[in-house]
PDB file of N, CA and C in Angstrom:
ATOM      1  N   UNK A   1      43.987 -35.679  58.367  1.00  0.00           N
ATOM      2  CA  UNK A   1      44.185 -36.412  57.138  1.00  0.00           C
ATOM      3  C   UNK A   1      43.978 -37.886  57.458  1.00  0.00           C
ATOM      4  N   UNK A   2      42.828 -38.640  56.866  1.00  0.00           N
ATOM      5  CA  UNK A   2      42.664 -39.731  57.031  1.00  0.00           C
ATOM      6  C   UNK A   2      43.497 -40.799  56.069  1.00  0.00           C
ATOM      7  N   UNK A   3      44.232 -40.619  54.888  1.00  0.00           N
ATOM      8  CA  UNK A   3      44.326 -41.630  54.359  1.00  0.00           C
ATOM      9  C   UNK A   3      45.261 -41.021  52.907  1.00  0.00           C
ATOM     10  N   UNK A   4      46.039 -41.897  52.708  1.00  0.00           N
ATOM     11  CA  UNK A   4      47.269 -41.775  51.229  1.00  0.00           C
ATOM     12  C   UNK A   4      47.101 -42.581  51.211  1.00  0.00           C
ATOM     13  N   UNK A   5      46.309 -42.554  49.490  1.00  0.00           N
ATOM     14  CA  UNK A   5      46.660 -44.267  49.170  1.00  0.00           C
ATOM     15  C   UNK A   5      47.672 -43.765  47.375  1.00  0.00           C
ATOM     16  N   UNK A   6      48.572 -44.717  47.348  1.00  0.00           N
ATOM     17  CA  UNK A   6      49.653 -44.295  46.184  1.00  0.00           C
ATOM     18  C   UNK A   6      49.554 -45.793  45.536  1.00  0.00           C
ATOM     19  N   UNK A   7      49.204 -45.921  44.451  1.00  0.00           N
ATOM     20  CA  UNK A   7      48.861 -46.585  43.563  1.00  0.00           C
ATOM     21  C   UNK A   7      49.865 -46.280  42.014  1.00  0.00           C
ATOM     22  N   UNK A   8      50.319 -47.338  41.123  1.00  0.00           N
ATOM     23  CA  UNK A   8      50.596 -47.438  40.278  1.00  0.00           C
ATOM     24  C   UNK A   8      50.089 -48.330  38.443  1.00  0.00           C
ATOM     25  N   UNK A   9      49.766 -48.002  37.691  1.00  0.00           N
ATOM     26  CA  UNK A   9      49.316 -48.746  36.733  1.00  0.00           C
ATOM     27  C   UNK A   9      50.593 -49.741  35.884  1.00  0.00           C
ATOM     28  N   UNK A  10      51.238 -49.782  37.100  1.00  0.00           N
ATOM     29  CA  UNK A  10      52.896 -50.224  36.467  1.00  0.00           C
ATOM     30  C   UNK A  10      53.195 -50.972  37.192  1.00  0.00           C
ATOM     31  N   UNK A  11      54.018 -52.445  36.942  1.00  0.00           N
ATOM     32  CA  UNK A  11      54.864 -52.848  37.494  1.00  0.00           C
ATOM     33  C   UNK A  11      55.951 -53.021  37.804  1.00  0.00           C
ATOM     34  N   UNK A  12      56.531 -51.488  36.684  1.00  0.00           N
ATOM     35  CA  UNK A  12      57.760 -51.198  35.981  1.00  0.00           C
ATOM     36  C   UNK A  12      58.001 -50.159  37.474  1.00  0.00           C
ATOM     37  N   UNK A  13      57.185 -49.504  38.302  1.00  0.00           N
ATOM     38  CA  UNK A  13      56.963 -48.321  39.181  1.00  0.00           C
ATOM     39  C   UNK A  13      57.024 -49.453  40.801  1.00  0.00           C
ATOM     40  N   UNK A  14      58.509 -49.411  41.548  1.00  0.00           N
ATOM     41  CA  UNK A  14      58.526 -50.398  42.589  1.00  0.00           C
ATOM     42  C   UNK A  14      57.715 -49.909  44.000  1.00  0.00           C
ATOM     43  N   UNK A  15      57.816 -50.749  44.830  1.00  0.00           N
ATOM     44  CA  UNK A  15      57.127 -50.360  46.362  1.00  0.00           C
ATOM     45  C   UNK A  15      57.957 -49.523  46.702  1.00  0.00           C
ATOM     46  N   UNK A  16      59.372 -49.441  46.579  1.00  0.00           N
ATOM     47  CA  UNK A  16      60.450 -48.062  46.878  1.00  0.00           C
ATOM     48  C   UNK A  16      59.694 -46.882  46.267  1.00  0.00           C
ATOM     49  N   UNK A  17      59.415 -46.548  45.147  1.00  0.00           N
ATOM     50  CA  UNK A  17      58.741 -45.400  44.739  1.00  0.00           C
ATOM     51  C   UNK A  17      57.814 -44.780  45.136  1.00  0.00           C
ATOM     52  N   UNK A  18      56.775 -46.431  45.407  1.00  0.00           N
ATOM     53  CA  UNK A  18      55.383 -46.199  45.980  1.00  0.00           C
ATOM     54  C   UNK A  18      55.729 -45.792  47.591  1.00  0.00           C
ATOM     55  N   UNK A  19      56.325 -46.144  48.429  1.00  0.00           N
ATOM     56  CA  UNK A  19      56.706 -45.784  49.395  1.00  0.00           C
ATOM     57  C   UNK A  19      57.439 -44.193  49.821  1.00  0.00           C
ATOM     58  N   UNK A  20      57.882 -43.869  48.927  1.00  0.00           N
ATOM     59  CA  UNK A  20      58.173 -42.630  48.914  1.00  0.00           C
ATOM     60  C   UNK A  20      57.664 -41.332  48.549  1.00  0.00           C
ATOM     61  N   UNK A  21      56.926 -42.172  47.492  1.00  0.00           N
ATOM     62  CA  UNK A  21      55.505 -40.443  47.008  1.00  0.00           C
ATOM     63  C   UNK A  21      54.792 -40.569  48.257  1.00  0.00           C
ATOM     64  N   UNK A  22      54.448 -41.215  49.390  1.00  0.00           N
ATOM     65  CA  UNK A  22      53.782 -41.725  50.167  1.00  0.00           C
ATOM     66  C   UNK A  22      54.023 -40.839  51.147  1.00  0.00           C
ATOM     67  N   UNK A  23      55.377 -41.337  51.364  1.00  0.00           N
ATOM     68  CA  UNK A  23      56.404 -39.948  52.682  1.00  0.00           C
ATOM     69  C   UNK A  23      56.463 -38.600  52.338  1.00  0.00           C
ATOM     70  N   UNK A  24      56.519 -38.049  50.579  1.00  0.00           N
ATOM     71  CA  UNK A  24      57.028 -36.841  50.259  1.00  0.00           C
ATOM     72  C   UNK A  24      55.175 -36.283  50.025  1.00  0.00           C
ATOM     73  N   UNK A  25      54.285 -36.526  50.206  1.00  0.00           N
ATOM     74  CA  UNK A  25      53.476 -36.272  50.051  1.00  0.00           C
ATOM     75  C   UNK A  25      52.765 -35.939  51.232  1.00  0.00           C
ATOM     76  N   UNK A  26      52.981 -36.847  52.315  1.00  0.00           N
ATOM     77  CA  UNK A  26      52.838 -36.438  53.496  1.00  0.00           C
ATOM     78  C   UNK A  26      53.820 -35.231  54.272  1.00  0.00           C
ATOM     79  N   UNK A  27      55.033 -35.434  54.085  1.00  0.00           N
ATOM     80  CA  UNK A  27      55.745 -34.485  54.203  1.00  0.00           C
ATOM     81  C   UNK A  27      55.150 -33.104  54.132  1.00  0.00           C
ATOM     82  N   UNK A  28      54.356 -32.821  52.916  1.00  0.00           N
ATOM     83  CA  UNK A  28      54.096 -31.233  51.982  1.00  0.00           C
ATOM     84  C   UNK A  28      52.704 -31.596  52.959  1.00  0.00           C
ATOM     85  N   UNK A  29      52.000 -32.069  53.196  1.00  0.00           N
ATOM     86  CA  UNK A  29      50.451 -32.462  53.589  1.00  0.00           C
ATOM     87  C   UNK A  29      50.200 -31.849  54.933  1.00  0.00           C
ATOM     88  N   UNK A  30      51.246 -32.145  56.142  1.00  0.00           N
ATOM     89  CA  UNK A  30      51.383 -32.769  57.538  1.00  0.00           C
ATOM     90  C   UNK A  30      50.937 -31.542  58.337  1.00  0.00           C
ATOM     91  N   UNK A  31      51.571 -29.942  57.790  1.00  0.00           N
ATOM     92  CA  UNK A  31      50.362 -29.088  58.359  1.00  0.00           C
ATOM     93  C   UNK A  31      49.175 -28.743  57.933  1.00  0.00           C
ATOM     94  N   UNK A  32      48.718 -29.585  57.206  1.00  0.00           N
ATOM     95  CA  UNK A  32      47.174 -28.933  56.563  1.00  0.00           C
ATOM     96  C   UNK A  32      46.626 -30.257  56.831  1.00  0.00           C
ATOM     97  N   UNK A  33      46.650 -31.196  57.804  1.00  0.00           N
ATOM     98  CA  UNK A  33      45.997 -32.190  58.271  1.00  0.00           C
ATOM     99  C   UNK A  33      44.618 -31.800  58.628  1.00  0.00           C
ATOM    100  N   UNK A  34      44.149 -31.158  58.884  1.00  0.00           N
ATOM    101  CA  UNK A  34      42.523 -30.731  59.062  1.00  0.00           C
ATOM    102  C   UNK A  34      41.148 -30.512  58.294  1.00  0.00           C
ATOM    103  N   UNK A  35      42.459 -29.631  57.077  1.00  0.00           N
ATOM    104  CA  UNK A  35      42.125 -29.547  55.696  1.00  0.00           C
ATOM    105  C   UNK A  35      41.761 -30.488  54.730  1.00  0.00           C
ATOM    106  N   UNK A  36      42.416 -31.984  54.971  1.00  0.00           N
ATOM    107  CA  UNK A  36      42.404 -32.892  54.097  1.00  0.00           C
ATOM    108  C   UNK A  36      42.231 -33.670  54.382  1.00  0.00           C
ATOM    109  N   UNK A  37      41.289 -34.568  53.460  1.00  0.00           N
ATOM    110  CA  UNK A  37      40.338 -35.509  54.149  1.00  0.00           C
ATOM    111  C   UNK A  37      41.082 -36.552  53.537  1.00  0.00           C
ATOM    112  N   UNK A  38      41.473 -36.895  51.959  1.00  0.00           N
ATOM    113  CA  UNK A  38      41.881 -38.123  51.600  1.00  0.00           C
ATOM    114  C   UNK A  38      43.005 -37.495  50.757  1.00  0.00           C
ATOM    115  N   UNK A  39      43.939 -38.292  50.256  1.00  0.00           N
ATOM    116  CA  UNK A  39      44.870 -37.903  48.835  1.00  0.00           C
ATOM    117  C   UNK A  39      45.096 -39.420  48.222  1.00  0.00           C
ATOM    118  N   UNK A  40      45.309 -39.009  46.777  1.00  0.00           N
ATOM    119  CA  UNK A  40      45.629 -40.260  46.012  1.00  0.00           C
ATOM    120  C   UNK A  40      46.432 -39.779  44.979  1.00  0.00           C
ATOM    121  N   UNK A  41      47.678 -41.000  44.972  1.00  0.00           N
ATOM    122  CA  UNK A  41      48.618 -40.374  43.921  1.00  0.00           C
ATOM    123  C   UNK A  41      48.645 -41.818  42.919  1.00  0.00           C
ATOM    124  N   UNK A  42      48.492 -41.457  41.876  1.00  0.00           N
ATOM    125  CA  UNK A  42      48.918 -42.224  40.676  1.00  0.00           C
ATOM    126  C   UNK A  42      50.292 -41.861  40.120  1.00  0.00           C
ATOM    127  N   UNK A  43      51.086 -43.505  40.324  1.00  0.00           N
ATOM    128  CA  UNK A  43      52.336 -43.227  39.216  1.00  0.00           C
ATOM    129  C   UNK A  43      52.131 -44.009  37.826  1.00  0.00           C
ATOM    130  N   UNK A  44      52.528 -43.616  36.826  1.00  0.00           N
ATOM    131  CA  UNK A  44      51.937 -44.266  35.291  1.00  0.00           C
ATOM    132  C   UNK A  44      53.318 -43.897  34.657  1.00  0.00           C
ATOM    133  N   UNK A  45      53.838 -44.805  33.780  1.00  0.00           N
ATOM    134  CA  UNK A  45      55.010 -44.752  32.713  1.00  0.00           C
ATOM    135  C   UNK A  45      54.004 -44.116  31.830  1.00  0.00           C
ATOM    136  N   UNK A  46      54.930 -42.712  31.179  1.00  0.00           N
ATOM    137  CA  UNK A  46      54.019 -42.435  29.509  1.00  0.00           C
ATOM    138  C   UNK A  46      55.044 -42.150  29.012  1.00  0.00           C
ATOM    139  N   UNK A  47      54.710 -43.074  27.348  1.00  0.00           N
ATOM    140  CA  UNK A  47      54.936 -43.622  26.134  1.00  0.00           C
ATOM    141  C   UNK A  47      55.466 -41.684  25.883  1.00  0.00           C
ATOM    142  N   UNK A  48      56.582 -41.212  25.833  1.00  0.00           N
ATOM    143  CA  UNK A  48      57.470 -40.456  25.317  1.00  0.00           C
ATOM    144  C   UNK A  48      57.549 -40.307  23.688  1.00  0.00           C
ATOM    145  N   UNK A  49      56.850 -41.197  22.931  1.00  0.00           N
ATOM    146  CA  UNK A  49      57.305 -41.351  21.894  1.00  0.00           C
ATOM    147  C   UNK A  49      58.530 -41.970  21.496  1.00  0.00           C
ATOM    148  N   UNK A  50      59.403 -40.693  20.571  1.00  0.00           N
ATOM    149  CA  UNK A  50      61.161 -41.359  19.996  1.00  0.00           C
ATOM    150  C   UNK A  50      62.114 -40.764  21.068  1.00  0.00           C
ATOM    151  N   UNK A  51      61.281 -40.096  21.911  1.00  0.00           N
ATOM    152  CA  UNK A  51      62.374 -39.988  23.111  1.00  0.00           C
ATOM    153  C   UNK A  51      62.081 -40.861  24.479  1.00  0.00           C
ATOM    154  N   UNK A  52      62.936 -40.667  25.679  1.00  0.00           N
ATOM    155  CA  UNK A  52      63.138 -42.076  26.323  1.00  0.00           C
ATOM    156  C   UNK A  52      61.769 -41.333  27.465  1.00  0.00           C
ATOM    157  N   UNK A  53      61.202 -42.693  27.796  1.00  0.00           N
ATOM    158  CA  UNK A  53      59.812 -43.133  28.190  1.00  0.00           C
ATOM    159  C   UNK A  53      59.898 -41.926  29.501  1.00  0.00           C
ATOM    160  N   UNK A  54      59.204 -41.778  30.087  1.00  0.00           N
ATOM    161  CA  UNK A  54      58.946 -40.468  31.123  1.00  0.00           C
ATOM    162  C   UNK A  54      58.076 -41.538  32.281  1.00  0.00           C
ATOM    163  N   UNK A  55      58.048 -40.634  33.463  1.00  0.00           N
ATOM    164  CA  UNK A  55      56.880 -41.125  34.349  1.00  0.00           C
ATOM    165  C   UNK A  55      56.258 -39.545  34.857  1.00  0.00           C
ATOM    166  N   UNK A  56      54.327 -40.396  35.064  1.00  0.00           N
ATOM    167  CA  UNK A  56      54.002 -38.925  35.610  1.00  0.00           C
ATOM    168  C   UNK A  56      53.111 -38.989  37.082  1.00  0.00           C
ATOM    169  N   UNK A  57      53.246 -38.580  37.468  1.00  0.00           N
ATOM    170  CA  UNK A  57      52.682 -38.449  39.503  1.00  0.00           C
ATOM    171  C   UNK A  57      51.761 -37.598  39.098  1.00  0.00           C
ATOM    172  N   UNK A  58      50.221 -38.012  39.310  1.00  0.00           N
ATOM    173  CA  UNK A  58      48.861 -37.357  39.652  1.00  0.00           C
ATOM    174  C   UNK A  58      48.295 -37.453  41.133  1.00  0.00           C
ATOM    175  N   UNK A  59      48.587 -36.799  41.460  1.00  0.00           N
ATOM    176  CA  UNK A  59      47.862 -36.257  42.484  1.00  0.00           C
ATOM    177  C   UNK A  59      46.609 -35.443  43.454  1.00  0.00           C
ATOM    178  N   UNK A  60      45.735 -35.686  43.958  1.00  0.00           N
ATOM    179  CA  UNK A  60      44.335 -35.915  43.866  1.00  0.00           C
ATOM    180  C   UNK A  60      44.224 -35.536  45.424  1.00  0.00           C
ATOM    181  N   UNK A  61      43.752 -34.472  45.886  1.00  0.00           N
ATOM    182  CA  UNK A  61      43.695 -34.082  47.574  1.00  0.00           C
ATOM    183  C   UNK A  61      42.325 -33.796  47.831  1.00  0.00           C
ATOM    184  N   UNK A  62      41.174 -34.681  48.447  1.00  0.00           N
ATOM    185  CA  UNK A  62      40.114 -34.351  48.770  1.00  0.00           C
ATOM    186  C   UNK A  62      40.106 -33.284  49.760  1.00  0.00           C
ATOM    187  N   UNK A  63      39.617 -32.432  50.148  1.00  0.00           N
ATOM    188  CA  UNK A  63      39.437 -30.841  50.889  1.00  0.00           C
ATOM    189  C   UNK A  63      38.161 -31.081  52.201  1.00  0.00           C
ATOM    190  N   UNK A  64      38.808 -30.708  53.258  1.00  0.00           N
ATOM    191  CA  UNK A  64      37.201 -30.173  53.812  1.00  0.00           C
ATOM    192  C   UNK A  64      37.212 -29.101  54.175  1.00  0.00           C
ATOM    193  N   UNK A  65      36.049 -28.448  53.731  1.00  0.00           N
ATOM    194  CA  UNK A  65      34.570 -29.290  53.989  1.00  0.00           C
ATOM    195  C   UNK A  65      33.936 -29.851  52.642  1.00  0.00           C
ATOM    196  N   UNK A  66      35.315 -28.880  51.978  1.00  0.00           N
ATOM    197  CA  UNK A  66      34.318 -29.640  50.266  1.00  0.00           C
ATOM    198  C   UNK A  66      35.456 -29.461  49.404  1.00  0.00           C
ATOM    199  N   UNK A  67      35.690 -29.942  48.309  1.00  0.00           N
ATOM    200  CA  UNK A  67      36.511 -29.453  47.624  1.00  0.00           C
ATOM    201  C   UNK A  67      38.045 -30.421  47.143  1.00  0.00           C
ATOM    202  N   UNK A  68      38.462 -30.236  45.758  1.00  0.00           N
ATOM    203  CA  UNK A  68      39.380 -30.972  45.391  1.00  0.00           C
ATOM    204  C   UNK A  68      40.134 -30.432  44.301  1.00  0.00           C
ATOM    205  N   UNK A  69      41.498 -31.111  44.484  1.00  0.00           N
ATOM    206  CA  UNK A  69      42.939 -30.242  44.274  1.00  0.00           C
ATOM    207  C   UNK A  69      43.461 -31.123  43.454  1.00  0.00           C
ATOM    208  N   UNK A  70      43.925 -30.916  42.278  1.00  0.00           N
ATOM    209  CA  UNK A  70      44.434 -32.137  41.355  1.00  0.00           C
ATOM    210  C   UNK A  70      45.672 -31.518  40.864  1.00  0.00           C
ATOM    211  N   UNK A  71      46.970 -32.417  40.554  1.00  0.00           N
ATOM    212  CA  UNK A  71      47.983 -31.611  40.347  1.00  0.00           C
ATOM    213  C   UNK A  71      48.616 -33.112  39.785  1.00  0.00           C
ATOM    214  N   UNK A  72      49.603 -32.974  38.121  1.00  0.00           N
ATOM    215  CA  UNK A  72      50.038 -33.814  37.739  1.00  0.00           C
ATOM    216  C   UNK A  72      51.686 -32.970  37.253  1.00  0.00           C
ATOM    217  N   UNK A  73      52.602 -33.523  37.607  1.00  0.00           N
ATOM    218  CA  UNK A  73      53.819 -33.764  36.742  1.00  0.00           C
ATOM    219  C   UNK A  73      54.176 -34.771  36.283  1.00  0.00           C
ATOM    220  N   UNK A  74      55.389 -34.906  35.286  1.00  0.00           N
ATOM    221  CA  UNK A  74      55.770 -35.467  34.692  1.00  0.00           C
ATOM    222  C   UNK A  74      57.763 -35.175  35.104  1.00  0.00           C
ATOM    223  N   UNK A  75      58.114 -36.833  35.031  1.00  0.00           N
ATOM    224  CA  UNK A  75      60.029 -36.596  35.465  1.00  0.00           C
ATOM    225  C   UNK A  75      60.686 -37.642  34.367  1.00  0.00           C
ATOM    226  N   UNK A  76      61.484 -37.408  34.174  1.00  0.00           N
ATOM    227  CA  UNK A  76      62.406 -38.352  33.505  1.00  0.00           C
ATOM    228  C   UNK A  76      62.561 -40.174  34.026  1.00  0.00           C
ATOM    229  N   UNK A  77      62.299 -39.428  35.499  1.00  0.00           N
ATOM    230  CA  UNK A  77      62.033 -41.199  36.137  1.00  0.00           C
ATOM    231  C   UNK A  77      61.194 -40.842  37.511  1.00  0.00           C
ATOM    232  N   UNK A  78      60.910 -42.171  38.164  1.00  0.00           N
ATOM    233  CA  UNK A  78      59.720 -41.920  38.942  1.00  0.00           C
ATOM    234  C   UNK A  78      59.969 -40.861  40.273  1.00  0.00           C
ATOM    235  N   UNK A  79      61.093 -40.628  40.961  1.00  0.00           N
ATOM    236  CA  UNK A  79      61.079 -39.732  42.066  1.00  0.00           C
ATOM    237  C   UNK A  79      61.416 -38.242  41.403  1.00  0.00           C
ATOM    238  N   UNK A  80      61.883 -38.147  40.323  1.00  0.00           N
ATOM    239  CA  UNK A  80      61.665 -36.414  39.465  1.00  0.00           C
ATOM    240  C   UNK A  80      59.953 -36.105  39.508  1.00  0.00           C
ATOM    241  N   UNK A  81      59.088 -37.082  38.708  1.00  0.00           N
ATOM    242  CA  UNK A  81      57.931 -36.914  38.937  1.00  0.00           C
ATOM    243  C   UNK A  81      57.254 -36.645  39.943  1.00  0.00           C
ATOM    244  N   UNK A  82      57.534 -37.765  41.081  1.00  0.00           N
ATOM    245  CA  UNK A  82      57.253 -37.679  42.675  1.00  0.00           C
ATOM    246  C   UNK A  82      57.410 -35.737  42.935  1.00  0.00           C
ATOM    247  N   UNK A  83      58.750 -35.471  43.099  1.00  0.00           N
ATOM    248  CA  UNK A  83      59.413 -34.358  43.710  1.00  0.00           C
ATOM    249  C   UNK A  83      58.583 -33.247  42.804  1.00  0.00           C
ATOM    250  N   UNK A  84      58.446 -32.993  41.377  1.00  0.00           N
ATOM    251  CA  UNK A  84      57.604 -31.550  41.062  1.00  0.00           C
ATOM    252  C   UNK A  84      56.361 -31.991  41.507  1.00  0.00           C
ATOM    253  N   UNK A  85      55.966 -33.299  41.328  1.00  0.00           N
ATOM    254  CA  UNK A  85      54.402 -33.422  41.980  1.00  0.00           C
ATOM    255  C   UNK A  85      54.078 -32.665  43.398  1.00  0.00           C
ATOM    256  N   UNK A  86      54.933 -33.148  44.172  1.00  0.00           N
ATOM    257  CA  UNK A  86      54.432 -32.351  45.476  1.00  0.00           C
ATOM    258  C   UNK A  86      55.283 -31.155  45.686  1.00  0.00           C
ATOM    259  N   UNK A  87      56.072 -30.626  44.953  1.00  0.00           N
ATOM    260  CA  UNK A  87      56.315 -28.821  44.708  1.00  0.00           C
ATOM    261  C   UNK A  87      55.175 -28.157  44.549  1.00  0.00           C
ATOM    262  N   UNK A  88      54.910 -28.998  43.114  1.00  0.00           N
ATOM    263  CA  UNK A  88      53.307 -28.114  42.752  1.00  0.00           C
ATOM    264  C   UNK A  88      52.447 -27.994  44.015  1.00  0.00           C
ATOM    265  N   UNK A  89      52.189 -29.215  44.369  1.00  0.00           N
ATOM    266  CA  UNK A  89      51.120 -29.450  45.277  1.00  0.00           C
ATOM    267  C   UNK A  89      51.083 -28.403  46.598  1.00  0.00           C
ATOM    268  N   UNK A  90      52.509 -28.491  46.926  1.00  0.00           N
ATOM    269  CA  UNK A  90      52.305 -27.201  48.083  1.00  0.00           C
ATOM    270  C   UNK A  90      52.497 -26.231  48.037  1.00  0.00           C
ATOM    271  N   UNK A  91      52.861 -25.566  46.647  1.00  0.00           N
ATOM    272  CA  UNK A  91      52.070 -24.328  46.489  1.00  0.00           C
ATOM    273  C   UNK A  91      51.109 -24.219  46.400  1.00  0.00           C
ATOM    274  N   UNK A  92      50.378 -24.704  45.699  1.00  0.00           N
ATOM    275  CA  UNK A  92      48.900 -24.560  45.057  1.00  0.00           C
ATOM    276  C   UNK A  92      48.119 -24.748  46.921  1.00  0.00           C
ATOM    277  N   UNK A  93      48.338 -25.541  47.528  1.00  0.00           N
ATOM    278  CA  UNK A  93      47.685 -25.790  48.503  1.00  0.00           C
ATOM    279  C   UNK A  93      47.962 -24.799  49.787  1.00  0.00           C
ATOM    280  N   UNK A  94      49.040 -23.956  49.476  1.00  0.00           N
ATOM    281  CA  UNK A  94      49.647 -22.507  50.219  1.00  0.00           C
ATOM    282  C   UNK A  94      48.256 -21.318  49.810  1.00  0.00           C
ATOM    283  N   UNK A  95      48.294 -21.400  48.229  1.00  0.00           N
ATOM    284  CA  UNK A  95      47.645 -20.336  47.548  1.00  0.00           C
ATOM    285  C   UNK A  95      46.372 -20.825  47.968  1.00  0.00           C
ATOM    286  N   UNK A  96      45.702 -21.931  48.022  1.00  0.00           N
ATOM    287  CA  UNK A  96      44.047 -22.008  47.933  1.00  0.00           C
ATOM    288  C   UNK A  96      43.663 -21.458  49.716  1.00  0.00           C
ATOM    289  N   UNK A  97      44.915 -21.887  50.649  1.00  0.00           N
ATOM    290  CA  UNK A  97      44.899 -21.559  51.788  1.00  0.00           C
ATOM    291  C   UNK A  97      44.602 -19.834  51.955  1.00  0.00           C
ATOM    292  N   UNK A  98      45.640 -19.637  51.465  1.00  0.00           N
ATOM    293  CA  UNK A  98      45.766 -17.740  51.245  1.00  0.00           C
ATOM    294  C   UNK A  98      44.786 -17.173  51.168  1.00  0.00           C
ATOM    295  N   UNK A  99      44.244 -17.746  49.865  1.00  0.00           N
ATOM    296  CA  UNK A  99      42.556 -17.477  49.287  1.00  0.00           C
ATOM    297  C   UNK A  99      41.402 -17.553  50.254  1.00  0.00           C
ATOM    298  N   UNK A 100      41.448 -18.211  51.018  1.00  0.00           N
ATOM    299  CA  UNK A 100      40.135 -19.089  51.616  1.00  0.00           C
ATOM    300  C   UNK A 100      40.298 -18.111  53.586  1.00  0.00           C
ATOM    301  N   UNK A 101      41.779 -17.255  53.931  1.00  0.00           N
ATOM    302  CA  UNK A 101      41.855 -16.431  54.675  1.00  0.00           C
ATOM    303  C   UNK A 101      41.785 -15.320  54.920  1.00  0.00           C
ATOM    304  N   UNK A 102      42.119 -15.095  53.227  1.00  0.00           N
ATOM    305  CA  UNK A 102      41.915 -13.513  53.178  1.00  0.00           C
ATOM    306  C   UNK A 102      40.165 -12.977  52.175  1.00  0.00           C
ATOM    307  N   UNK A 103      39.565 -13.995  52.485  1.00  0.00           N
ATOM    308  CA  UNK A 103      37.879 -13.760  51.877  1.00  0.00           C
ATOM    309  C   UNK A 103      36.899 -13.358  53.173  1.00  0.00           C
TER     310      UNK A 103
END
């Protein structure tokens, strides 16, 4: 794994946050280092409407030798988002594994 870059369209979203999708992403990542060439996570506040504002973690895992894995939640605040973001993520990245051993 060459590279996490965690980016926000917010200034409302701190370097604590950004620092931590950073770790929990690597965390879920750290045995499939071979597998993965880049990841990028976006955190973004979305407009909830009349209920209270949400944040959502997109997540973006370039593959080698080819291939890419996109996975978004949504949390009440930014490390809920963080935390189903990379739930999803390492399943889905369990299952594409599964897939790609037993072919």
């Amino acid at each position: 794994m060459n590279r996490i870059t965690v980016v926000s369209e917010d200034d409302a979203i701190n370097a604590q946050a950004r620092t931590y999708a950073e770790y929990r992403a690597f965390a879920v990542l750290a045995r499939h280092t071979r597998k993965v060439r880049r990841v990028r996570v976006v955190l973004r506040q979305v407009d909830a409407g009349e209920t209270c504002d949400k944040v959502a973690c997109a997540v973006t895992v370039t593959l080698e030798p080819a291939g890419v894995l996109r996975i978004r939640a949504t949390g009440p605040h930014v490390y809920a988002a963080i935390n189903r973001a990379v739930e999803r993520l390492g399943r889905a990245l369990g299952r594409r594994v599964e897939q790609r051993l037993s072919s």
